[in-house]
N, C-alpha and C. Protein backbone atom coordinates (compact mmCIF):
# COMPACT_ATOMS: atom_id res chain seq x y z
N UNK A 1 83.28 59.47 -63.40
CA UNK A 1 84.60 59.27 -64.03
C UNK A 1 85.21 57.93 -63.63
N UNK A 2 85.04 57.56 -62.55
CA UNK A 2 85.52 56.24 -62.39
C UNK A 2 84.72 55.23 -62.31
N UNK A 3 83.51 55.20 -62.79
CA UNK A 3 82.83 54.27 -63.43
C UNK A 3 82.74 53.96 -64.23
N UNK A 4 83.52 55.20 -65.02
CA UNK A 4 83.69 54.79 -66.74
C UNK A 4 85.09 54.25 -66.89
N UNK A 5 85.77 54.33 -66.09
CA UNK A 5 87.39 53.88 -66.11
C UNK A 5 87.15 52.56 -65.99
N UNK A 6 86.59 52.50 -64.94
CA UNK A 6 86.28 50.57 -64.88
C UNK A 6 85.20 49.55 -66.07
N UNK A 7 84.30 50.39 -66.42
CA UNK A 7 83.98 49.79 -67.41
C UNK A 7 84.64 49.68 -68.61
N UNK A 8 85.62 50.70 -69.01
CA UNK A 8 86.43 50.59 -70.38
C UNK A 8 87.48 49.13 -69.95
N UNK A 9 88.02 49.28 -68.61
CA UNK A 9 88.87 47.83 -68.14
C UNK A 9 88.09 46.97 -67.84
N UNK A 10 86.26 46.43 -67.91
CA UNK A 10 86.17 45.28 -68.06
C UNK A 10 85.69 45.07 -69.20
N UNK A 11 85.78 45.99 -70.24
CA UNK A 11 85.67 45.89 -71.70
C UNK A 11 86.88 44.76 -72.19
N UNK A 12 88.08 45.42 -72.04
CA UNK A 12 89.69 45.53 -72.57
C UNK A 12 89.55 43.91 -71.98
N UNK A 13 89.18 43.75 -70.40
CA UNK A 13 89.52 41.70 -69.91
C UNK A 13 88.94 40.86 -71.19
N UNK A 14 87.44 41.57 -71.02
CA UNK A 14 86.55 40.74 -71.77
C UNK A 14 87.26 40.56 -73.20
N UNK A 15 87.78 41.87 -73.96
CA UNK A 15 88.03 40.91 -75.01
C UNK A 15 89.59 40.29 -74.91
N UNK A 16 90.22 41.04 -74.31
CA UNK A 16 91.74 40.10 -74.29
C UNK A 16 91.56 38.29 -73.75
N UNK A 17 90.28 38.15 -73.10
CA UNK A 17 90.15 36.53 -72.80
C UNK A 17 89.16 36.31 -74.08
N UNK A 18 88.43 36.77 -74.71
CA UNK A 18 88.12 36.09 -76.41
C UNK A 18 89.08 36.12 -77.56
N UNK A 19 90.23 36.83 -76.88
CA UNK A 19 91.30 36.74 -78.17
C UNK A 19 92.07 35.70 -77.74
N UNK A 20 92.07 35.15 -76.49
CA UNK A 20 93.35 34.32 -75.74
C UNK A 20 92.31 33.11 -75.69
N UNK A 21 91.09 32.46 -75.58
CA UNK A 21 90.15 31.19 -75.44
C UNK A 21 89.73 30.80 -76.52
N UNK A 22 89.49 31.59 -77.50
CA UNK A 22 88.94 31.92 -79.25
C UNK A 22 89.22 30.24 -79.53
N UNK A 23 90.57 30.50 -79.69
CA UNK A 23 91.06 29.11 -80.40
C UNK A 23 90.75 27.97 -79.97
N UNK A 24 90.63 28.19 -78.72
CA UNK A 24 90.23 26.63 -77.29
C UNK A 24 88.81 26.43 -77.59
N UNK A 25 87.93 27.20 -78.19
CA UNK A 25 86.64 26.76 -77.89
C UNK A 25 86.10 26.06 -79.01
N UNK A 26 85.32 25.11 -78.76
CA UNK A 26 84.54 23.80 -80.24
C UNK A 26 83.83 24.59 -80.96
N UNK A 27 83.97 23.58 -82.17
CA UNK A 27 83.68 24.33 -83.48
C UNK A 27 82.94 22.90 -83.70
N UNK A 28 81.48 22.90 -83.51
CA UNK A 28 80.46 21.53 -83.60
C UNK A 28 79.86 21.91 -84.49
N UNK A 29 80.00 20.38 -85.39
CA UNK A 29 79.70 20.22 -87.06
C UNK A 29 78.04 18.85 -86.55
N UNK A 30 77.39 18.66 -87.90
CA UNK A 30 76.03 17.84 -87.94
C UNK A 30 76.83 16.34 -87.99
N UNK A 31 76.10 15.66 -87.61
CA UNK A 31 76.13 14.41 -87.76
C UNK A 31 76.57 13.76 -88.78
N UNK A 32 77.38 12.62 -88.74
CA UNK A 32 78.00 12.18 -90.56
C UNK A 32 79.69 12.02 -89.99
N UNK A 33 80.40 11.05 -90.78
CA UNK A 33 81.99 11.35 -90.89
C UNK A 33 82.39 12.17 -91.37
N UNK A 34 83.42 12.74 -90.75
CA UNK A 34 83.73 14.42 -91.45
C UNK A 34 85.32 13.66 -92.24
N UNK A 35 85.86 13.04 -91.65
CA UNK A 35 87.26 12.24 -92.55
C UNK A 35 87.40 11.14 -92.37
N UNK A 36 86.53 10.43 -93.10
CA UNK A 36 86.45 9.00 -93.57
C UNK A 36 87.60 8.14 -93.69
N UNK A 37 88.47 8.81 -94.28
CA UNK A 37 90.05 7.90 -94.56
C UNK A 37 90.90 7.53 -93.11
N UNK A 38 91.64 6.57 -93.29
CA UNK A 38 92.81 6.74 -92.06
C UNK A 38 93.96 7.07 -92.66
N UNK A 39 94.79 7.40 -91.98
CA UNK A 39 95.73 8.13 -91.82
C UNK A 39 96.92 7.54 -92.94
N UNK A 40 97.38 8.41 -93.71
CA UNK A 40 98.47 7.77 -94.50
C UNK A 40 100.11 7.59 -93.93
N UNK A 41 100.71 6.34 -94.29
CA UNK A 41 101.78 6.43 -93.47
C UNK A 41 102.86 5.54 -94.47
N UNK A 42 103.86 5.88 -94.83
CA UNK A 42 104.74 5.82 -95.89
C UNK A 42 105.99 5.24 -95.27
N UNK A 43 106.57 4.62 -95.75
CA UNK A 43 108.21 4.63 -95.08
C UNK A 43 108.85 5.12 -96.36
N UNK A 44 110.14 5.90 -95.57
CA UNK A 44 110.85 7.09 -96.21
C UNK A 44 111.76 5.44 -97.24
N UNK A 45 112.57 5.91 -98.59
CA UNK A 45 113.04 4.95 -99.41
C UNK A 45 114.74 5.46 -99.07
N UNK A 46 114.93 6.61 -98.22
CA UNK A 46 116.46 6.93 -97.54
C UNK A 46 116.03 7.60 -96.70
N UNK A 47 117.50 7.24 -95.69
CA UNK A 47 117.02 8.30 -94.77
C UNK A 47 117.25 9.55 -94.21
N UNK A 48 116.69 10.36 -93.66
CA UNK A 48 116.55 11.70 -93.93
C UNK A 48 116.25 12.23 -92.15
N UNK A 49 117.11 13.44 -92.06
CA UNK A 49 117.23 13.73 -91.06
C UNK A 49 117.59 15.38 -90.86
N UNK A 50 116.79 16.17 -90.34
CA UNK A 50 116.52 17.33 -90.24
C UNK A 50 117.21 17.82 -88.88
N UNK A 51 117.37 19.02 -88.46
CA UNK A 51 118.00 19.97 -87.46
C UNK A 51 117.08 21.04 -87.12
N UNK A 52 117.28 21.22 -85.95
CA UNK A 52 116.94 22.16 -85.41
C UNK A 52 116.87 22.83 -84.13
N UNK A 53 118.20 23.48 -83.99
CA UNK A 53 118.52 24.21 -83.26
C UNK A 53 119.51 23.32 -82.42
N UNK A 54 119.27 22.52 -81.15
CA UNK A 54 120.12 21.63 -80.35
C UNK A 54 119.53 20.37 -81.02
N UNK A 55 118.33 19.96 -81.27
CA UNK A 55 117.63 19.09 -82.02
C UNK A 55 118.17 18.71 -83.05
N UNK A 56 117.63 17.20 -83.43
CA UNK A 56 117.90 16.10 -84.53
C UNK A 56 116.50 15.57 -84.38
N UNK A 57 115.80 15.76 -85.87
CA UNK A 57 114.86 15.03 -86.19
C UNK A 57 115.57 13.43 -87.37
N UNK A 58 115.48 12.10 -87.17
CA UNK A 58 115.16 11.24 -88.02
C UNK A 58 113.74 10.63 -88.78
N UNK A 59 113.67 10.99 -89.67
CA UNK A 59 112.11 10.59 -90.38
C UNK A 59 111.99 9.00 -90.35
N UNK A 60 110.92 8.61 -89.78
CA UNK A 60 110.59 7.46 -89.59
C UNK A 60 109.42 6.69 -90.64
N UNK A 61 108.78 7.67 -91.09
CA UNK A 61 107.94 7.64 -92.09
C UNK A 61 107.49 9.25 -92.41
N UNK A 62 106.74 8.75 -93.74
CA UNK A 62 105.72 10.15 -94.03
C UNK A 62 104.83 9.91 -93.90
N UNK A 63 103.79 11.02 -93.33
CA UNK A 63 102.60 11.21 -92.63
C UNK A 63 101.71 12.27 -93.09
N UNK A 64 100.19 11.47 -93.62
CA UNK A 64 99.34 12.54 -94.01
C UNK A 64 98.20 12.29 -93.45
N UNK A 65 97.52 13.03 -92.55
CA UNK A 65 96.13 12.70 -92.19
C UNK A 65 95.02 13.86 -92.58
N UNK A 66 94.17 13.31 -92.56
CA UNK A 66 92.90 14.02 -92.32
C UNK A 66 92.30 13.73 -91.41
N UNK A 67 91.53 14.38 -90.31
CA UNK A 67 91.49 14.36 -88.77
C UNK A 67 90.28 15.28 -88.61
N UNK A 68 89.57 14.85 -87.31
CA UNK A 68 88.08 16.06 -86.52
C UNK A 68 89.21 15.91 -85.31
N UNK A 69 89.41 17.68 -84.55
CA UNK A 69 90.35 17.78 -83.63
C UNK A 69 89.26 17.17 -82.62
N UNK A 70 89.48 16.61 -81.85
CA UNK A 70 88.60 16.01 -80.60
C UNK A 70 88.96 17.10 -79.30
N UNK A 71 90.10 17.46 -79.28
CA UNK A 71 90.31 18.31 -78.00
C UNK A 71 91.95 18.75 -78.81
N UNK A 72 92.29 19.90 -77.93
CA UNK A 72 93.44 20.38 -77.67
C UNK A 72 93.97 20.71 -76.65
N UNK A 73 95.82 20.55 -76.34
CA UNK A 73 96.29 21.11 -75.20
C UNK A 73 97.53 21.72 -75.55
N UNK A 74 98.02 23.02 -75.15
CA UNK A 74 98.88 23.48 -75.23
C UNK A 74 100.06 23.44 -74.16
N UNK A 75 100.94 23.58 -74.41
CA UNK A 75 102.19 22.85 -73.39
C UNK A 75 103.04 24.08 -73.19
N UNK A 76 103.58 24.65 -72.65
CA UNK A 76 104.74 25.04 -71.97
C UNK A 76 106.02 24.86 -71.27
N UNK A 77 105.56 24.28 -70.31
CA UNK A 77 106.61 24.02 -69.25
C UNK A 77 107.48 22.85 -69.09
N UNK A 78 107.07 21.77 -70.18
CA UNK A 78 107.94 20.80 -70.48
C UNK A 78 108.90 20.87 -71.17
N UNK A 79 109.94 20.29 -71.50
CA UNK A 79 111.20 20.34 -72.02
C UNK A 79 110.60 19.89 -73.71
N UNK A 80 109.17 18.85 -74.13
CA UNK A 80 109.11 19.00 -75.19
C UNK A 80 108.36 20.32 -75.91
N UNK A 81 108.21 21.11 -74.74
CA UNK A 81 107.34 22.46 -75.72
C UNK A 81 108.27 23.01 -76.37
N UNK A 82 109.87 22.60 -76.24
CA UNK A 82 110.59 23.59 -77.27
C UNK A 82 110.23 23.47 -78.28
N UNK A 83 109.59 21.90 -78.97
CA UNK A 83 109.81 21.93 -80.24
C UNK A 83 108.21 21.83 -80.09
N UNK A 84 107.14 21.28 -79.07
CA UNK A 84 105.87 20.88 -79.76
C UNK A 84 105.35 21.04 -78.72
N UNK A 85 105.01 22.60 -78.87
CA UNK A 85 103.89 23.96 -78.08
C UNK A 85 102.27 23.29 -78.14
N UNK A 86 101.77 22.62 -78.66
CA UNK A 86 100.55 21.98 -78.92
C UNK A 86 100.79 20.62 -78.95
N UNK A 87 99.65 19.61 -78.27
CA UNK A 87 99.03 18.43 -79.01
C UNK A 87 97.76 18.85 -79.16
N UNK A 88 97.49 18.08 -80.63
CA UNK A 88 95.91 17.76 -80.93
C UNK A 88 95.52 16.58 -80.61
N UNK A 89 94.30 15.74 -80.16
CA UNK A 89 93.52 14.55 -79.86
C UNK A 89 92.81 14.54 -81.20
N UNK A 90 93.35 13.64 -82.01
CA UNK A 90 92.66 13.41 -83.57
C UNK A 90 91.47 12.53 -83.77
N UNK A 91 90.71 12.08 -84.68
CA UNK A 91 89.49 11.24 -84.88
C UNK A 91 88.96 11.43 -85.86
N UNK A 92 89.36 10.28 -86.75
CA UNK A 92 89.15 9.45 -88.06
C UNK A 92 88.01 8.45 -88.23
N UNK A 93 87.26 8.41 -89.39
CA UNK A 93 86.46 7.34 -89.47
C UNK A 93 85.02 7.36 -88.33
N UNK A 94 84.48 7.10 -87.94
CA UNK A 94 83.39 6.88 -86.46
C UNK A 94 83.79 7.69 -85.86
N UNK A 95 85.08 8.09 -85.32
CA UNK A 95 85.86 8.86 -84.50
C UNK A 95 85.54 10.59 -85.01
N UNK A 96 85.10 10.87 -85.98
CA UNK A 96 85.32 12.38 -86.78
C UNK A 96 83.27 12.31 -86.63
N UNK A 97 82.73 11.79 -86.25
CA UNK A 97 81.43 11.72 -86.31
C UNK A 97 80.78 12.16 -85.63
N UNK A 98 80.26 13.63 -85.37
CA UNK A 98 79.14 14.11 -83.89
C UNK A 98 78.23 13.17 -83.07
N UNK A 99 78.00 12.28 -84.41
CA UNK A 99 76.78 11.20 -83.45
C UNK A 99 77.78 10.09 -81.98
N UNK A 100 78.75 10.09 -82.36
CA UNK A 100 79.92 9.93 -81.68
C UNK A 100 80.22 10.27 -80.84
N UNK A 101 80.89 11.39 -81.01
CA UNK A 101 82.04 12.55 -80.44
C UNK A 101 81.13 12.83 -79.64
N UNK A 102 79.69 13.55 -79.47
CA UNK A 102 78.87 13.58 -78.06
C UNK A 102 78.72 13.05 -77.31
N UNK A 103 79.04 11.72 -77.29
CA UNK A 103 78.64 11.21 -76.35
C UNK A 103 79.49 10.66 -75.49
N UNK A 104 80.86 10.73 -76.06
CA UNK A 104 82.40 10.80 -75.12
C UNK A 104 82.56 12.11 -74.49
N UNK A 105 83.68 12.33 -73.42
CA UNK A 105 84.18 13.59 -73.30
C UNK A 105 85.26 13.48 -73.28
N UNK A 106 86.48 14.12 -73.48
CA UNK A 106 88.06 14.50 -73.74
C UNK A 106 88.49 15.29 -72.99
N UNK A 107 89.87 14.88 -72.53
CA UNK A 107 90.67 15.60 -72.12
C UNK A 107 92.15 15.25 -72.50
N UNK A 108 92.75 15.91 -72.31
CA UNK A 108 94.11 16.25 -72.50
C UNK A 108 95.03 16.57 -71.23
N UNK A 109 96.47 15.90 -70.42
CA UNK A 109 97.44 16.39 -69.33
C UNK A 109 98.26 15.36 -69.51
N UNK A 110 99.69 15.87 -69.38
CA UNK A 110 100.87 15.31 -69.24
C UNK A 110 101.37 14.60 -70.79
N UNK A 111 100.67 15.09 -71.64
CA UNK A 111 101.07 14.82 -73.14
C UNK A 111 100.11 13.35 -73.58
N UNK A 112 99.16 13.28 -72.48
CA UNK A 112 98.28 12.33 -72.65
C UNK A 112 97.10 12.52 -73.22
N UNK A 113 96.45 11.65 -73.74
CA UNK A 113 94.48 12.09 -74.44
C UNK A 113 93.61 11.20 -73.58
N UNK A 114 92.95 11.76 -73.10
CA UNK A 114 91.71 10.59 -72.61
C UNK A 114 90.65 10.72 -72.65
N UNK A 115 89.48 9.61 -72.88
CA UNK A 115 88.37 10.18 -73.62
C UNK A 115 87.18 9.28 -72.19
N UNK A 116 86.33 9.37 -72.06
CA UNK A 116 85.48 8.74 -71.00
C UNK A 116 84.07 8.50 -72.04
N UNK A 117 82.96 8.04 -71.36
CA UNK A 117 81.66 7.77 -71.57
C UNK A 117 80.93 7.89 -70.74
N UNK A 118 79.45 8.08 -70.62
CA UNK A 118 78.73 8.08 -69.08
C UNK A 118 77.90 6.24 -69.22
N UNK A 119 77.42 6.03 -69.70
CA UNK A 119 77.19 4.84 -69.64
C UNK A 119 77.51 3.66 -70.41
N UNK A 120 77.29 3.92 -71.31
CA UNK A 120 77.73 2.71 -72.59
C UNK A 120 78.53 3.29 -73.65
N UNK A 121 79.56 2.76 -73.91
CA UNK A 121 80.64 3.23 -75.52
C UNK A 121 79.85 3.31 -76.54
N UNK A 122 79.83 4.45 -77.22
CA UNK A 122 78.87 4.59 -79.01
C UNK A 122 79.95 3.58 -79.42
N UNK A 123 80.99 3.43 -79.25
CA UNK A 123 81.60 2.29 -80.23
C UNK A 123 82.23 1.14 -79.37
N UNK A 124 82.87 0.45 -80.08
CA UNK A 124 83.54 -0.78 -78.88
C UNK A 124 85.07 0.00 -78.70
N UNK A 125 85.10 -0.30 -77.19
CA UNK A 125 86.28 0.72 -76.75
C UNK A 125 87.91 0.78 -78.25
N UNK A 126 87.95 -0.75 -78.38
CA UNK A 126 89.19 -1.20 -79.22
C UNK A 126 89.10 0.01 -80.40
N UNK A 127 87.59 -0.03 -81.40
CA UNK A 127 87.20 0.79 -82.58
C UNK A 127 87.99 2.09 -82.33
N UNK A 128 87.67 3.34 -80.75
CA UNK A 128 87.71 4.19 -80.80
C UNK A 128 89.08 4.78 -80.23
N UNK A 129 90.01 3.76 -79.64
CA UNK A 129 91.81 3.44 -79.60
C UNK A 129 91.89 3.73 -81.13
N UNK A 130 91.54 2.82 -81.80
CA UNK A 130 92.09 3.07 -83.69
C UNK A 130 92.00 3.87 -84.38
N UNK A 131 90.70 4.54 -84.09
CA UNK A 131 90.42 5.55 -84.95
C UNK A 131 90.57 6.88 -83.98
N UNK A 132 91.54 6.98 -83.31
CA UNK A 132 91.56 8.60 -82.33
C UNK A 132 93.25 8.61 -81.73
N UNK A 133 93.51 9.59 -82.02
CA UNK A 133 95.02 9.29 -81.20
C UNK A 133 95.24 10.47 -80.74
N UNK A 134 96.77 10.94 -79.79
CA UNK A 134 97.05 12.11 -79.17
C UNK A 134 98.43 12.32 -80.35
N UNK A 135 98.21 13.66 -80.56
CA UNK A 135 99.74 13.92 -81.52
C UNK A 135 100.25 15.16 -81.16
N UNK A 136 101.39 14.74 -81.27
CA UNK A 136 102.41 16.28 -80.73
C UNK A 136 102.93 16.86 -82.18
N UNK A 137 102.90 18.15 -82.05
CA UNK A 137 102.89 18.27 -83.40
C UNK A 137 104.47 19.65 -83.19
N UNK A 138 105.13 19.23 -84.40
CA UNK A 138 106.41 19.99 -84.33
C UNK A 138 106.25 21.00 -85.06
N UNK A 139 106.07 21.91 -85.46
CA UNK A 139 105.72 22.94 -86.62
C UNK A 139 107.51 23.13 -86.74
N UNK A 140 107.57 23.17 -88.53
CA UNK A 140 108.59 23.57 -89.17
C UNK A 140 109.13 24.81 -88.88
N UNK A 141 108.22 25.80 -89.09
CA UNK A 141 108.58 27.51 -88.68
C UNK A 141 107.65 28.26 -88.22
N UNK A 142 107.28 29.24 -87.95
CA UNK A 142 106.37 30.15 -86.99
C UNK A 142 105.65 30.66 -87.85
N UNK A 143 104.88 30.15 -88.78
CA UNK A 143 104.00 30.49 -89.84
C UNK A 143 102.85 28.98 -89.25
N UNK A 144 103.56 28.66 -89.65
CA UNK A 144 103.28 26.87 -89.47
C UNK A 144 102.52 27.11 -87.90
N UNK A 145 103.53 27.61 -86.92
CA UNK A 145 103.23 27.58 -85.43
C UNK A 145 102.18 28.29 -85.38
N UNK A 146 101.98 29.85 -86.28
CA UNK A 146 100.74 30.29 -85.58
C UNK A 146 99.50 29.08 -86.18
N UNK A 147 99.40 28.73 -87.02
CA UNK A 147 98.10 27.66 -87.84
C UNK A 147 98.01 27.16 -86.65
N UNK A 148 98.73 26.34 -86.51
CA UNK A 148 98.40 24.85 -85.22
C UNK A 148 97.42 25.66 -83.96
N UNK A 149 98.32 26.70 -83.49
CA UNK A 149 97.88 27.87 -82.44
C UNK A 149 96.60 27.85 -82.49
N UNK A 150 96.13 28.15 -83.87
CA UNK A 150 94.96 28.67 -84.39
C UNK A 150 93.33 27.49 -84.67
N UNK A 151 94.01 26.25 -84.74
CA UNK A 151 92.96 25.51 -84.70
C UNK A 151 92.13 25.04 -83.37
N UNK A 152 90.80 25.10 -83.38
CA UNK A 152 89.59 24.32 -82.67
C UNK A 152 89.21 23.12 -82.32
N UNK A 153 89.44 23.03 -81.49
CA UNK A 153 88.36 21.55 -80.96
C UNK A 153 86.77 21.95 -82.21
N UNK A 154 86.90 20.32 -83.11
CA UNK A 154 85.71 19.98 -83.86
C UNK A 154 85.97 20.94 -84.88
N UNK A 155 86.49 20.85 -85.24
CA UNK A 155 87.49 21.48 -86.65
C UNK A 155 87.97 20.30 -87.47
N UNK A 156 88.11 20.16 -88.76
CA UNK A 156 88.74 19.09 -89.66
C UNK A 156 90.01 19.66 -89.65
N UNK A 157 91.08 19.25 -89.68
CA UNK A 157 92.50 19.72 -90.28
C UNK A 157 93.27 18.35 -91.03
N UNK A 158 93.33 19.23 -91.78
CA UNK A 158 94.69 18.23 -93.11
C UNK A 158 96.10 18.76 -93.11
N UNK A 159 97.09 17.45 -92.31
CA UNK A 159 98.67 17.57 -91.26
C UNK A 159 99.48 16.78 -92.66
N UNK A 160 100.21 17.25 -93.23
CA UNK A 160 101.51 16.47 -94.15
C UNK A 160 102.68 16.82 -93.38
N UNK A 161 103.23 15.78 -93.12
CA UNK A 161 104.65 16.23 -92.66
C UNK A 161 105.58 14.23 -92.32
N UNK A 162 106.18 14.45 -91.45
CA UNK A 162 106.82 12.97 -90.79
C UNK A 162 106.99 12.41 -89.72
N UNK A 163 106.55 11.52 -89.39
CA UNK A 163 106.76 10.78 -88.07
C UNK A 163 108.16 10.87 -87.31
N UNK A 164 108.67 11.09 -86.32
CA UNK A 164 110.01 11.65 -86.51
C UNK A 164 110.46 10.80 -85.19
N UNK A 165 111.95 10.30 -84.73
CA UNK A 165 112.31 10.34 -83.43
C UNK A 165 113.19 11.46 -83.35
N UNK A 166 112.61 12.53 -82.43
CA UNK A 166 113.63 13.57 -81.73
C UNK A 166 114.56 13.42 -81.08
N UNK A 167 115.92 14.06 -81.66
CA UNK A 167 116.89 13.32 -80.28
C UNK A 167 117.79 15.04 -79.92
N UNK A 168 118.76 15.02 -78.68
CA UNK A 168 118.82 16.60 -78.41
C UNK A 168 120.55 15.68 -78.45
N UNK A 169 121.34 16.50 -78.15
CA UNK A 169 122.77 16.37 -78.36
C UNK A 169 123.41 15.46 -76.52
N UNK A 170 121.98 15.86 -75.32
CA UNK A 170 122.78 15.37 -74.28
C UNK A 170 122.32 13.71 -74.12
N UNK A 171 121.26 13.41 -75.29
CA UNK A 171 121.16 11.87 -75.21
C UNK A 171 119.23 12.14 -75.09
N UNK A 172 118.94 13.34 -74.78
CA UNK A 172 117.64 12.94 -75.05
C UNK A 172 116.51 12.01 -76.05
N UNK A 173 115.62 11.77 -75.41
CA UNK A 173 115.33 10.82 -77.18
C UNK A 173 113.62 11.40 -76.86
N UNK A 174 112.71 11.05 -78.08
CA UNK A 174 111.35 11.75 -78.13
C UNK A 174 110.84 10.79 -79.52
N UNK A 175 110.27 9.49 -79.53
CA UNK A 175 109.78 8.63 -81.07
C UNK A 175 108.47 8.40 -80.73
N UNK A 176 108.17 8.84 -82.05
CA UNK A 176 106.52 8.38 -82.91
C UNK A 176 105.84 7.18 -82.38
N UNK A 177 105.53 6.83 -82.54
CA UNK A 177 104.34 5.61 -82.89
C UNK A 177 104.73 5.63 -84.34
N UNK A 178 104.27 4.57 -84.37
CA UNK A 178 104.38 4.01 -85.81
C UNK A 178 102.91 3.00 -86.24
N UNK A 179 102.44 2.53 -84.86
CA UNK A 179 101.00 2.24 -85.73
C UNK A 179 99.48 2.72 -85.06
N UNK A 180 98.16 2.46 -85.34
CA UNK A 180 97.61 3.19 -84.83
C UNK A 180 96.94 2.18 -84.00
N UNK A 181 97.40 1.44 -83.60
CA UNK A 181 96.46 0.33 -82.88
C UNK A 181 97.08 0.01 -81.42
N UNK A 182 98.32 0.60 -81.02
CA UNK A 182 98.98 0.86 -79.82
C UNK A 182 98.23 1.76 -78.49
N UNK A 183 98.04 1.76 -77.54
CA UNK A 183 97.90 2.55 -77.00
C UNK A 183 98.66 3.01 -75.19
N UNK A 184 98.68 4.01 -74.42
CA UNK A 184 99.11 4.18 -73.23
C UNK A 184 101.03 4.73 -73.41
N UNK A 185 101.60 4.63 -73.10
CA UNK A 185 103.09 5.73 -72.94
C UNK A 185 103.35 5.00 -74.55
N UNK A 186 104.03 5.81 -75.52
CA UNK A 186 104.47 5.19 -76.33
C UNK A 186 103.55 5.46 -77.54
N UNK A 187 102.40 5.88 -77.21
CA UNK A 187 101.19 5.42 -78.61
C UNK A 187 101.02 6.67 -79.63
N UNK A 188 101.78 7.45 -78.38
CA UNK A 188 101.55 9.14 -79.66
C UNK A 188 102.50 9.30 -80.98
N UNK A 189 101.57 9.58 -81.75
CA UNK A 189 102.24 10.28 -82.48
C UNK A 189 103.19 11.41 -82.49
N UNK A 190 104.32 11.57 -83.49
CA UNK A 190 105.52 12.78 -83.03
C UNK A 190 105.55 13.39 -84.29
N UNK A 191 105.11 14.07 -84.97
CA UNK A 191 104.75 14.70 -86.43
C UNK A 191 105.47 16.24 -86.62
N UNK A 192 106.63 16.23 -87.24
CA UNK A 192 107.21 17.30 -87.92
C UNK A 192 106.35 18.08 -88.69
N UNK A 193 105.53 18.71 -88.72
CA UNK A 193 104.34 19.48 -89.59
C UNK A 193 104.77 20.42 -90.31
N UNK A 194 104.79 20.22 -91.76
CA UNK A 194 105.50 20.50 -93.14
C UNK A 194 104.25 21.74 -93.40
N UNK A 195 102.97 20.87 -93.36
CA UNK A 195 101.95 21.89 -93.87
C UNK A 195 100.76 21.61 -92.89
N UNK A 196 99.28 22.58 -92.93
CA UNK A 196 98.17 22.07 -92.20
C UNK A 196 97.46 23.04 -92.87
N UNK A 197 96.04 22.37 -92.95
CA UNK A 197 94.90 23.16 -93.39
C UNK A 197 93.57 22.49 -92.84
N UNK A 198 92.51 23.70 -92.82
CA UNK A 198 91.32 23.56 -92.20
C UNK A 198 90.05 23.30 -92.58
N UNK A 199 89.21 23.04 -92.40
CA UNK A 199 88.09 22.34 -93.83
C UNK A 199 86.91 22.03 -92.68
């Protein structure tokens, strides 16, 4: 009797940690660019400015990418997880490419992306700054929030939404990037996420 008690509870761990890692674990595609394009980036023709909750979003541009997730990190305990519970580490062009992407490794801490090599860069370091960035992503409503939740490292996802500077009412401030050739404090992207889909 109590060998069967304990096996039904390391049943119940086992799957409550495949329902809770599911999403964290890579989803590795064949060789080839999986999203060829870079990233679309618009400036708004007025300007436009959204709410939410103690929050003020200003749109800085509109923003559409198509992206291979390179890594993910989920956030909590910072003051920006109120609004942006996830970053994704994106990669466009060379960057969305397995013949690539293997031979870097990624990580994600402190709202940062960093990618390493063991001996030589598949690309020239500058190429893979341009085509890869870290983005914090704001989901509109909790429909929106579970998607983001829900995507994989080595997954394609297609993000429409806006580059935004966040500001809170006691003077906080939280702005985009605006190009993709920046990199180190400052280089992330800040994306209000309107819509997302997986491919």
């Amino acid at each position: 009797m109590f060998g069967i008690r304990w096996r039904w509870i390391f049943i119940v761990l086992i799957l409550f940690g495949a329902w809770k890692y599911w999403p964290m674990l890579s989803s590795h595609r064949p060789a080839g660019e999986l999203a060829a394009g870079d990233p679309v980036q618009t400036t708004p023709r007025q300007k436009r400015i959204y709410q939410k909750g103690n929050f003020e979003f200003e749109v800085l541009a509109d923003f559409d990418i198509e992206a291979r997730v390179l890594s993910k990190a989920n956030y909590s305990d910072d003051r920006e997880a109120k609004l942006s519970p996830v970053d994704l580490a994106l990669g466009w062009g060379a960057m969305s490419d397995s013949a690539v992407i293997d031979q870097l490794s990624f990580s994600q801490s402190g709202r940062f992306y960093f990618y390493r090599w063991a001996n030589e860069p598949p690309l020239p370091p500058s190429e893979i700054a341009r085509h890869s960035a870290n983005m914090h992503l704001i989901p509109v409503n909790a429909a929106i929030e579970k998607q983001i939740k829900d995507v994989r490292a080595g997954q394609v996802v297609h993000i429409t939404g806006q580059l935004v500077e966040a500001r809170s009412t006691d003077g906080w401030l939280w702005r985009s990037s605006l190009t993709r050739n920046d990199t180190g404090a400052g280089a992330c992207e800040v994306i209000r996420v309107e819509s997302i889909s997986l491919r």
